[in-house]
C-alpha atoms as a PDB file:
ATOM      1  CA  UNK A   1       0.000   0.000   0.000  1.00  0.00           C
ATOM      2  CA  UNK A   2       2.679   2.337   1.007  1.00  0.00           C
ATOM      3  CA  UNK A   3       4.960   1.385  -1.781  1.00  0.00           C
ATOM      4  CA  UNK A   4       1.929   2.608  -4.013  1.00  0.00           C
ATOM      5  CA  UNK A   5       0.976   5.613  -2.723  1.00  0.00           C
ATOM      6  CA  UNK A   6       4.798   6.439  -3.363  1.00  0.00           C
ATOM      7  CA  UNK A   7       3.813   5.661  -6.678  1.00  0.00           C
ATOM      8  CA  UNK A   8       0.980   7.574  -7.307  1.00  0.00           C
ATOM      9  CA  UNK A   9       2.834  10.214  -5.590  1.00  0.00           C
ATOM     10  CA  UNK A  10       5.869  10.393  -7.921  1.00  0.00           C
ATOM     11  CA  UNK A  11       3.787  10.115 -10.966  1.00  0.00           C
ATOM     12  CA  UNK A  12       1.758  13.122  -9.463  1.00  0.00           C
ATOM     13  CA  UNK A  13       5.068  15.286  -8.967  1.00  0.00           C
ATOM     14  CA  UNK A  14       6.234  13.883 -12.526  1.00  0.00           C
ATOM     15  CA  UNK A  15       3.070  15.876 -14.201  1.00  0.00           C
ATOM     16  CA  UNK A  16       3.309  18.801 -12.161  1.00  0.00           C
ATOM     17  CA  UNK A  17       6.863  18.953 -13.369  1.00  0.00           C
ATOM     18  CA  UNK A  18       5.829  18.450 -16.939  1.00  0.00           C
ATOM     19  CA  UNK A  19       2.952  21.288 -16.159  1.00  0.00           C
ATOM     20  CA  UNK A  20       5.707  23.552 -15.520  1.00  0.00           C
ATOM     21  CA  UNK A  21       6.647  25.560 -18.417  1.00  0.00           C
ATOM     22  CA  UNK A  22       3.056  25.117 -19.957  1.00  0.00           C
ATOM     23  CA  UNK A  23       1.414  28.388 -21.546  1.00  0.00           C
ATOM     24  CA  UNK A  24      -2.555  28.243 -22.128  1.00  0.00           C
ATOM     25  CA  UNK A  25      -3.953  30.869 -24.171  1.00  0.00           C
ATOM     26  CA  UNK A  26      -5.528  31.246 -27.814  1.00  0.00           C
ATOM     27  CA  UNK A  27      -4.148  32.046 -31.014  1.00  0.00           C
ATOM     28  CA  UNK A  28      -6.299  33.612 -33.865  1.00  0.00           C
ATOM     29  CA  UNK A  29      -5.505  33.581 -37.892  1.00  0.00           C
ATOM     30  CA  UNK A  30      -5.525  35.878 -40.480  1.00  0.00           C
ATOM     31  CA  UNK A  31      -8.976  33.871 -41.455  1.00  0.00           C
ATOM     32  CA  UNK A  32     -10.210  34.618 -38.169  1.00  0.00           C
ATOM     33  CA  UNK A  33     -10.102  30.880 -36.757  1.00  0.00           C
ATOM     34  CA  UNK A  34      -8.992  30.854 -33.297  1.00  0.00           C
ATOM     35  CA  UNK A  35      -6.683  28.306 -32.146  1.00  0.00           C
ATOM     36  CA  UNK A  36      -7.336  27.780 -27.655  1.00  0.00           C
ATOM     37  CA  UNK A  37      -4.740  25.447 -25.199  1.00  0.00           C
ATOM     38  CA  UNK A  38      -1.348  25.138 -24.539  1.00  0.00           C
ATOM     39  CA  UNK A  39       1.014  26.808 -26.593  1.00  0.00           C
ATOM     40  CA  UNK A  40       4.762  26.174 -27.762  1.00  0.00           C
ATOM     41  CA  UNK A  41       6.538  28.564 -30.641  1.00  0.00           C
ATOM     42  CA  UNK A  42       8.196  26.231 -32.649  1.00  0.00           C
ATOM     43  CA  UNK A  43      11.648  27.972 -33.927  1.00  0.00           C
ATOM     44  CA  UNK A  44      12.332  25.780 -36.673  1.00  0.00           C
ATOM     45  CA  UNK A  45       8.869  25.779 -38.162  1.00  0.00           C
ATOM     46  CA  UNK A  46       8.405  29.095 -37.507  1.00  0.00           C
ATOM     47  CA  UNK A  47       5.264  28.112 -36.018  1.00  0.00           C
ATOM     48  CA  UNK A  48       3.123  27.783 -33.104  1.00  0.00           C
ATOM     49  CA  UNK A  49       1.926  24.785 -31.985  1.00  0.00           C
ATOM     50  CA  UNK A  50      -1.468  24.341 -29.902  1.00  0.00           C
ATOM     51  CA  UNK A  51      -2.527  21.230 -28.154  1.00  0.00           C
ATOM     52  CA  UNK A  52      -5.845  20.559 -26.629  1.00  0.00           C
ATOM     53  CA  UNK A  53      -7.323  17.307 -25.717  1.00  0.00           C
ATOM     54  CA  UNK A  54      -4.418  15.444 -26.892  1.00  0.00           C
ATOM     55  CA  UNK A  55      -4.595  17.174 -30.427  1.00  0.00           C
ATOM     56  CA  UNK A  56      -1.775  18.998 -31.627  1.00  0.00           C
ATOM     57  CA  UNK A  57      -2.471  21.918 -34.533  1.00  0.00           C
ATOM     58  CA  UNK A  58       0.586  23.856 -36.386  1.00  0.00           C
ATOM     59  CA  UNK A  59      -0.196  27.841 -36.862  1.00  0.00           C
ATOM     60  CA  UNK A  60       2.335  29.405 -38.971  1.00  0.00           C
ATOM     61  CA  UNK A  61       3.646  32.703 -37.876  1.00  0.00           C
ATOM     62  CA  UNK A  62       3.066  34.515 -41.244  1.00  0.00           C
ATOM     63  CA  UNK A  63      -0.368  32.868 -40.588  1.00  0.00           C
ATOM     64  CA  UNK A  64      -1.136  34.814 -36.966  1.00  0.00           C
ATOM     65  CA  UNK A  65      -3.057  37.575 -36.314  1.00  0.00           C
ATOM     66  CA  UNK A  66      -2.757  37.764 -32.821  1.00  0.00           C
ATOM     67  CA  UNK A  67      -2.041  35.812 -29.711  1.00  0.00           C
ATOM     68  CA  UNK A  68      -3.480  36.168 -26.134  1.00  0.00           C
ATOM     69  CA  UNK A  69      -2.114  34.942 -23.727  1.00  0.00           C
ATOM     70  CA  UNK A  70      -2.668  36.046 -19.811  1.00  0.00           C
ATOM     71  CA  UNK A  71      -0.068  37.832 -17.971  1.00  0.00           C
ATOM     72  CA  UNK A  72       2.218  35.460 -15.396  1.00  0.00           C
ATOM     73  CA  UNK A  73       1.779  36.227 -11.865  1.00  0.00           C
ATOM     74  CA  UNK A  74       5.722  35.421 -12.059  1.00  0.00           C
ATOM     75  CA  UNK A  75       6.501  38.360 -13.869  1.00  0.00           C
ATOM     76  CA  UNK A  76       4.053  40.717 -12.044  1.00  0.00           C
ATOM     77  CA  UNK A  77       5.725  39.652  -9.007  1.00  0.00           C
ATOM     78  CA  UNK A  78       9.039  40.186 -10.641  1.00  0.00           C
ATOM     79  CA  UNK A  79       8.308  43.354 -11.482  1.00  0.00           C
ATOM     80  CA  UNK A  80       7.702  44.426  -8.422  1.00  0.00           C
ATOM     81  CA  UNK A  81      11.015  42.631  -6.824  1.00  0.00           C
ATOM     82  CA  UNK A  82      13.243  45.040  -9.489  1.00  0.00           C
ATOM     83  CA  UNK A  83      12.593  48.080  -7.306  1.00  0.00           C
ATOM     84  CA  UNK A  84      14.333  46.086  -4.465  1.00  0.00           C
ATOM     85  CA  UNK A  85      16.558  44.182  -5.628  1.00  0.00           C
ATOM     86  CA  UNK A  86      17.137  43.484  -9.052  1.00  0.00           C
ATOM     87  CA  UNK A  87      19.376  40.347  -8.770  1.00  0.00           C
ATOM     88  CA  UNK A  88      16.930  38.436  -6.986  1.00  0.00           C
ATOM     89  CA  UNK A  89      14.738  39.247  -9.864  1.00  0.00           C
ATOM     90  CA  UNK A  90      16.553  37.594 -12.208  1.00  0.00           C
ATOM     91  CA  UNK A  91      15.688  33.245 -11.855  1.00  0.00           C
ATOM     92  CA  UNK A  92      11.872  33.925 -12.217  1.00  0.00           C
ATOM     93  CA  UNK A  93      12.483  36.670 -15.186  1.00  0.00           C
ATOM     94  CA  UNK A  94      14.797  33.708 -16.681  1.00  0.00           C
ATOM     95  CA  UNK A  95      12.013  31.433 -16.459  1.00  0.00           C
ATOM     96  CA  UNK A  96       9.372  33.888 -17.958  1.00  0.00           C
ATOM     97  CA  UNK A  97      11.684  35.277 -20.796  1.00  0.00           C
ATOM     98  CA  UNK A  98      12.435  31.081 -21.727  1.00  0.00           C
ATOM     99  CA  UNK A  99       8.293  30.077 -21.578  1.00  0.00           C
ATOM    100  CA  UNK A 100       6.691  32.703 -22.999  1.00  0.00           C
ATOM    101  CA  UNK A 101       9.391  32.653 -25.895  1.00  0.00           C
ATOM    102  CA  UNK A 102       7.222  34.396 -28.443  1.00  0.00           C
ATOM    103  CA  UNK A 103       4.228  33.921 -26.713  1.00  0.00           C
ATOM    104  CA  UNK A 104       3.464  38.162 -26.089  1.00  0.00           C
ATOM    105  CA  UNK A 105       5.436  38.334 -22.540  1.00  0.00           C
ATOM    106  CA  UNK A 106       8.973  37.446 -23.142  1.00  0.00           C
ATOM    107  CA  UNK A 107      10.359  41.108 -24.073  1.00  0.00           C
ATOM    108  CA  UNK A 108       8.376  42.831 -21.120  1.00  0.00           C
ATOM    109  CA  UNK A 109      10.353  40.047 -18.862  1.00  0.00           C
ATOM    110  CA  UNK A 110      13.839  39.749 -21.454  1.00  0.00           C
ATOM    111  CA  UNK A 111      13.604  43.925 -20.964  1.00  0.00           C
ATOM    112  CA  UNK A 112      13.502  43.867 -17.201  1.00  0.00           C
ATOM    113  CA  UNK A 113      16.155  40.800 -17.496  1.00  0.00           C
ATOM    114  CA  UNK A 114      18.571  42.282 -19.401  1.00  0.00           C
ATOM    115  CA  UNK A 115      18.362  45.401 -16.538  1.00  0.00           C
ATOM    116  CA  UNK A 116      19.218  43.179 -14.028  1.00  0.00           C
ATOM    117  CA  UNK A 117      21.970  41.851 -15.770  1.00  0.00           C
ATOM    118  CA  UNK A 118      23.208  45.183 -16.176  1.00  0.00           C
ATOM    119  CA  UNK A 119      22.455  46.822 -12.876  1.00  0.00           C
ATOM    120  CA  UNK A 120      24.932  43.829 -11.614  1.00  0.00           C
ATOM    121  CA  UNK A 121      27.367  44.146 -14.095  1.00  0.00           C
ATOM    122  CA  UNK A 122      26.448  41.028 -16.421  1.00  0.00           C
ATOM    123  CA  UNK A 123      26.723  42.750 -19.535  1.00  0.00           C
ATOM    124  CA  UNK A 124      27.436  39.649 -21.819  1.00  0.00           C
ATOM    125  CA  UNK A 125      24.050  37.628 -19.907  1.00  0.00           C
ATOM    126  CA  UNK A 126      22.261  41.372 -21.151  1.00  0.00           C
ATOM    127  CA  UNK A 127      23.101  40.793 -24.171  1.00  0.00           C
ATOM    128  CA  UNK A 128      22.482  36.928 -24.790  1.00  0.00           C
ATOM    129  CA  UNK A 129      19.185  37.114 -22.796  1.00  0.00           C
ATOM    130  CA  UNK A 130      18.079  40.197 -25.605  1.00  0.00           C
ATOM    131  CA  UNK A 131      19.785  38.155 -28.845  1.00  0.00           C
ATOM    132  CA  UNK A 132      17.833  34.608 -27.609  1.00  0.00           C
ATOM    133  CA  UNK A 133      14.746  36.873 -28.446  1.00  0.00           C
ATOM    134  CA  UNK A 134      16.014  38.655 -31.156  1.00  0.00           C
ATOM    135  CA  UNK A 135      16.555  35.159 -33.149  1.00  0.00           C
ATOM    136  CA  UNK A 136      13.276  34.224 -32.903  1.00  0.00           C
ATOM    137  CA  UNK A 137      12.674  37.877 -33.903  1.00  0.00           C
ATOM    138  CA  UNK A 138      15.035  40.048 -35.379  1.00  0.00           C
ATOM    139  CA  UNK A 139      13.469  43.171 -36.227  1.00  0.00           C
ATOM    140  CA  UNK A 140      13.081  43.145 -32.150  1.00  0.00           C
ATOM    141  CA  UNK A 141      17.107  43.902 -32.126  1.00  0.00           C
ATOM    142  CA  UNK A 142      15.725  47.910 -33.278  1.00  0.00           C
ATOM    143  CA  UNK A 143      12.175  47.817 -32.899  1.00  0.00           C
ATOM    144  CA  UNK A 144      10.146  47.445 -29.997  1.00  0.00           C
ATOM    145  CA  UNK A 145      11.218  47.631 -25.769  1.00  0.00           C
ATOM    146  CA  UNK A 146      14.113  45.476 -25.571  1.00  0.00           C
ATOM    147  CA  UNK A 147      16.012  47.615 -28.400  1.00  0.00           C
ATOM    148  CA  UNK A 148      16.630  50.277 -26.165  1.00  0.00           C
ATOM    149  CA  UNK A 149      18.402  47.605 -23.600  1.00  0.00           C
ATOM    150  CA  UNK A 150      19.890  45.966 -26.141  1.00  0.00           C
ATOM    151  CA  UNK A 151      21.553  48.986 -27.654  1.00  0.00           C
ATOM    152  CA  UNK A 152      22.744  50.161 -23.708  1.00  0.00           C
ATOM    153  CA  UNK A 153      23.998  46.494 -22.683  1.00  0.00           C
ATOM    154  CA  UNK A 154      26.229  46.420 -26.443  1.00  0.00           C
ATOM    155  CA  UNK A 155      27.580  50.061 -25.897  1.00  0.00           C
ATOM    156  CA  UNK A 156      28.827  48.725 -22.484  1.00  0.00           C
ATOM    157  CA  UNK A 157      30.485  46.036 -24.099  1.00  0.00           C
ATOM    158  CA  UNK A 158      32.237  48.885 -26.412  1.00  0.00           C
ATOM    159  CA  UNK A 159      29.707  47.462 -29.640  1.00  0.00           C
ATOM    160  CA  UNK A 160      29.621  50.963 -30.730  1.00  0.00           C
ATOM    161  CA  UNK A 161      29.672  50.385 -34.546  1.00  0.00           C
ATOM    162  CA  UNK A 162      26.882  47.570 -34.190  1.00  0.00           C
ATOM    163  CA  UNK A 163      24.503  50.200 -32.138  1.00  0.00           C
ATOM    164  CA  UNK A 164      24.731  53.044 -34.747  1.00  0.00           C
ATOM    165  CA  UNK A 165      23.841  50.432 -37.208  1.00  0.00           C
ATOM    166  CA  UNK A 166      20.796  49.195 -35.198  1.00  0.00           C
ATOM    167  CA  UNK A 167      19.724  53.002 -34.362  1.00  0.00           C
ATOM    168  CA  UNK A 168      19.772  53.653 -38.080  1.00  0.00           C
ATOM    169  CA  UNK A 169      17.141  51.171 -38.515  1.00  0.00           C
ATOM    170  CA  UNK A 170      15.475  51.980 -36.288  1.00  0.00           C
ATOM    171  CA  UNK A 171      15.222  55.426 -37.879  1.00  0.00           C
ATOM    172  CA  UNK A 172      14.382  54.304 -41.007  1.00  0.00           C
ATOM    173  CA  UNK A 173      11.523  51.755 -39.536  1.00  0.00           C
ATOM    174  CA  UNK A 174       9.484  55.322 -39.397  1.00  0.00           C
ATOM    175  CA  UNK A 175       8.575  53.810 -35.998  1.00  0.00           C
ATOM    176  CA  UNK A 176       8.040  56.649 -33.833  1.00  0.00           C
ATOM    177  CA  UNK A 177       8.861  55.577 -30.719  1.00  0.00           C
ATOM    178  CA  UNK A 178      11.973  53.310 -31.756  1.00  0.00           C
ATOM    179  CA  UNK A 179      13.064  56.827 -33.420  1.00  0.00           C
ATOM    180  CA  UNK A 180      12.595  58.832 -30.451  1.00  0.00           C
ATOM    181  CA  UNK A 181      14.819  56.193 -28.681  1.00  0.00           C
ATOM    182  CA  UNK A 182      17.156  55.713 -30.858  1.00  0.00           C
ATOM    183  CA  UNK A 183      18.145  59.771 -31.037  1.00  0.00           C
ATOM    184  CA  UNK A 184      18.259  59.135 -27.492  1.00  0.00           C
ATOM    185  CA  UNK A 185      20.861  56.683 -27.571  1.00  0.00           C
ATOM    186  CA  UNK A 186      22.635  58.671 -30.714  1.00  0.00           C
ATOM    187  CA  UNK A 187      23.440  61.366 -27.794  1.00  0.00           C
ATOM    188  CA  UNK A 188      24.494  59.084 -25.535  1.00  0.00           C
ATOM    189  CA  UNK A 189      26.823  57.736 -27.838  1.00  0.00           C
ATOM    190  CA  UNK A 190      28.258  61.177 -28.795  1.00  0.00           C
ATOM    191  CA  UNK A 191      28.712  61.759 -24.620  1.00  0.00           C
ATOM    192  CA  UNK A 192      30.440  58.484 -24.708  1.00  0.00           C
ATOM    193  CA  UNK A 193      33.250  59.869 -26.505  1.00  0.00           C
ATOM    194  CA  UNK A 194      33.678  62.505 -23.237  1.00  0.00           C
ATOM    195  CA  UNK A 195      31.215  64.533 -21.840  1.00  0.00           C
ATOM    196  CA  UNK A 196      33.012  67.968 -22.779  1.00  0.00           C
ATOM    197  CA  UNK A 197      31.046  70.897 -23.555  1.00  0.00           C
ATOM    198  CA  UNK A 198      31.388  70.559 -27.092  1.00  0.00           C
ATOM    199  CA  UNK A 199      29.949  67.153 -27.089  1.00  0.00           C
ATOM    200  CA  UNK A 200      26.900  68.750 -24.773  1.00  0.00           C
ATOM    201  CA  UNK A 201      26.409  70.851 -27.293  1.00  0.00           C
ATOM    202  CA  UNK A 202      26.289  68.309 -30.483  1.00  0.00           C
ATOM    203  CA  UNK A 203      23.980  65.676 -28.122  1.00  0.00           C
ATOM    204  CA  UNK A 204      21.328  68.255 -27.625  1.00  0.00           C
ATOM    205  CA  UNK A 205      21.280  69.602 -31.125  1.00  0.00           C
ATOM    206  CA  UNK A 206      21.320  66.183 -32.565  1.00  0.00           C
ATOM    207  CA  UNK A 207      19.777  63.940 -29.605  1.00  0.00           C
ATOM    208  CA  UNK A 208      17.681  64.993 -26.537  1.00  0.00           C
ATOM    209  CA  UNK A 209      16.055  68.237 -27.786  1.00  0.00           C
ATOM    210  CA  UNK A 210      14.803  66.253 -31.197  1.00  0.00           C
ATOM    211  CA  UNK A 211      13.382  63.921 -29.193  1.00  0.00           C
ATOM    212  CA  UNK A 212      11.609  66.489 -26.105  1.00  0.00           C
ATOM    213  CA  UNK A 213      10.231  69.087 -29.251  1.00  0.00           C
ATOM    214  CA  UNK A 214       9.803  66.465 -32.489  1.00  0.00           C
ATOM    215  CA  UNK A 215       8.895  63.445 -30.244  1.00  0.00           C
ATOM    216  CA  UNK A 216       6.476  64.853 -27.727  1.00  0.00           C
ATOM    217  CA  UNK A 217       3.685  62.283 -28.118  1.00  0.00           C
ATOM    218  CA  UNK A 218       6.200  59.535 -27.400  1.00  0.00           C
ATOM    219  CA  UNK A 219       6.022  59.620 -23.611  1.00  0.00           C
ATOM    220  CA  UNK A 220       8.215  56.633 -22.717  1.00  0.00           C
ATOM    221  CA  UNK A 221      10.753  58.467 -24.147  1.00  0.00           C
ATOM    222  CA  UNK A 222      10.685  61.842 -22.992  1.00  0.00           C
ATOM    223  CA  UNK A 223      11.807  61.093 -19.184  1.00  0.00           C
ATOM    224  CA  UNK A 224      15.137  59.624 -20.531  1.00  0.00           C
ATOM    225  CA  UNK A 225      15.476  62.590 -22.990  1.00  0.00           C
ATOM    226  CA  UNK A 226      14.618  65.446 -20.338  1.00  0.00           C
ATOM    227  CA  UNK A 227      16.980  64.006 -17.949  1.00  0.00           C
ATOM    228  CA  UNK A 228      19.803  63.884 -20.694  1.00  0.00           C
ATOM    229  CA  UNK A 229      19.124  67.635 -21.537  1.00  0.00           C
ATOM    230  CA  UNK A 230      19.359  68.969 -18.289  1.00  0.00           C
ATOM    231  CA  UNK A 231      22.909  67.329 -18.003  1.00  0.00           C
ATOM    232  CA  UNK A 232      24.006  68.913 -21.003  1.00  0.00           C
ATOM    233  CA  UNK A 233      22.569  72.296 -19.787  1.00  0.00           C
ATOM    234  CA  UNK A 234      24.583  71.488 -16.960  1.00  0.00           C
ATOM    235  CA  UNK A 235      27.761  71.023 -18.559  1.00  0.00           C
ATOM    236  CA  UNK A 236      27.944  74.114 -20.964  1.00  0.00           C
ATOM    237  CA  UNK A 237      27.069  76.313 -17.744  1.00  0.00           C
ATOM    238  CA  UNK A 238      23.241  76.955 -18.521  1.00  0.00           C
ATOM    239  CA  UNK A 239      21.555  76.230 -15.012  1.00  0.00           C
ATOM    240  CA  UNK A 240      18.445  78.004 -15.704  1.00  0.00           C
ATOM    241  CA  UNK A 241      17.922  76.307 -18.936  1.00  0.00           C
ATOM    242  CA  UNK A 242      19.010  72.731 -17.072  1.00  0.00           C
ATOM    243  CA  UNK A 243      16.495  73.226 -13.878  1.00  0.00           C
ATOM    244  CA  UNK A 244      13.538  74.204 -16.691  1.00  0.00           C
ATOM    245  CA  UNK A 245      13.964  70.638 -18.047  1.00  0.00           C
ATOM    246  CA  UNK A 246      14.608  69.112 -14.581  1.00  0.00           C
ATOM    247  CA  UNK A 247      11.093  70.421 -13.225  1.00  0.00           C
ATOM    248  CA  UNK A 248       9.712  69.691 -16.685  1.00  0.00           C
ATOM    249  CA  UNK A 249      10.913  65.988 -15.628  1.00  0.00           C
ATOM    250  CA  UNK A 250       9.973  65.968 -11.893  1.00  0.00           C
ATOM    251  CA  UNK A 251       6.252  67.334 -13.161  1.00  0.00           C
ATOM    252  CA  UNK A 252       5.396  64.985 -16.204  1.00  0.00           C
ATOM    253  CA  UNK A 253       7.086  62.116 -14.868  1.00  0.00           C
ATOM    254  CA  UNK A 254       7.166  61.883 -11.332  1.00  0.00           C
ATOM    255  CA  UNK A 255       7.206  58.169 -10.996  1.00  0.00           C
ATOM    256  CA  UNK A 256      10.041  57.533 -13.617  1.00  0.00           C
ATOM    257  CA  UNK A 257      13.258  56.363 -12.124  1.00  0.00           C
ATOM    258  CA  UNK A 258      14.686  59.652 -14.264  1.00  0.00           C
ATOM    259  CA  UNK A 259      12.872  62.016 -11.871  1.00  0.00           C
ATOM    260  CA  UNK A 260      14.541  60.421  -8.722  1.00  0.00           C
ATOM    261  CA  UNK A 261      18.461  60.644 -10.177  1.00  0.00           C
ATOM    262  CA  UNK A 262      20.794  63.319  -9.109  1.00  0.00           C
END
């Protein structure tokens, strides 16, 4: 009796491990047939595979019209862990970004991820955690919220040439808010050179004020770009000009992390 209910037990524990990993949701195709259980993107295929009831059903990508798929309390939970501690962020964002591999939440979790990485100084895990995601994907490498950490984790690692080519793209996409971001990271990339006045100067011309004046309607990018601008005010001497853009900062965007740096 025992020796069965050690069975039963192990088998139980041998599904629950085999649950783990599992994504439920519903894909629908361009013919507006909707596709409901357990997804898996198949990177080979370039597919999506959904199994219900035993039944397994391909869905090409070039096929999908859109995928819903419920948020994971993991990365909710995550989220909330980054504004602590980052590093202990990191195994469940692993586990997210690996699941929901094309399956709508692995940038949100492969963006946060690839902050941890670099808040503790894992620039090469940044950058393989963004480039596992930008396989399946690669217009994600300059389009979309992991291109910004992308581009910030490969200037770290001195990839300077490879980020100008990826914020020229992005430019060129006529996406709005990968152009706002990329200007953003064109002026950090001139201040990476040396933050002299001169360089102030070029970044604001060419960079941060584009962004605040041409790219107002893009709001996740305007913290970065008003924070960026007061610096440079800062550096060429023009405090009143620098302290306009700080309490334009601190009075948009309270709750960005721009608003609380020095």
């Amino acid at each position: 009796m025992m020796k069965s209910r050690q069975i039963i037990m192990a088998v139980a524990a041998l599904a629950a491990g085999v649950a783990l990993g599992q994504v439920s949701g519903t894909i629908i195709n361009t013919s507006d047939r909707d596709f409901t259980g357990t997804l898996r993107w198949k990177e080979s295929s370039k597919a999506y595979e959904v199994t219900k009831d035993g039944l397994t059903v391909e869905v090409p990508l070039a096929n999908v019209k859109e995928i819903r798929v419920t948020k994971p309390k993991a990365l909710a939970d995550a989220e909330k862990q980054m504004r602590d501690n980052p590093a202990l962020a990191i195994p469940a964002l692993e586990k997210v970004a690996k699941d929901y591999l094309m399956l709508t939440w692995d940038k949100p979790a492969t963006r946060l991820l690839a902050e941890a990485y670099l808040t503790t100084g894992k620039h090469d895990d940044a950058i393989r955690t963004c480039e596992t995601v930008i396989k399946a994907d690669p217009p994600a490498a300059y389009l979309g919220e992991i291109a910004p950490i992308y581009w910030q984790a490969l200037m770290k690692k001195g990839s300077t040439s490879k980020v100008e080519d990826l914020i020229a793209k992005a430019i060129k996409s006529g996406d709005r808010t990968a152009s706002a971001f990329a200007l953003i990271m064109r002026g950090n990339l001139i201040l990476a050179t040396g933050e002299t006045a001169d360089n102030a100067r070029k970044a604001l011309k060419d960079a941060y004020l584009r962004v605040i004046t041409l790219y107002e309607r893009e709001r996740e990018a305007q913290p970065e770009a008003l924070y960026m601008a007061a610096r440079c005010f800062e550096k060429i001497g023009q405090t009143q000009r620098a302290d306009f853009f700080r309490s334009e900062l601190k009075r948009d965007f309270a709750k960005s992390e721009w608003a609380s740096k020095p």
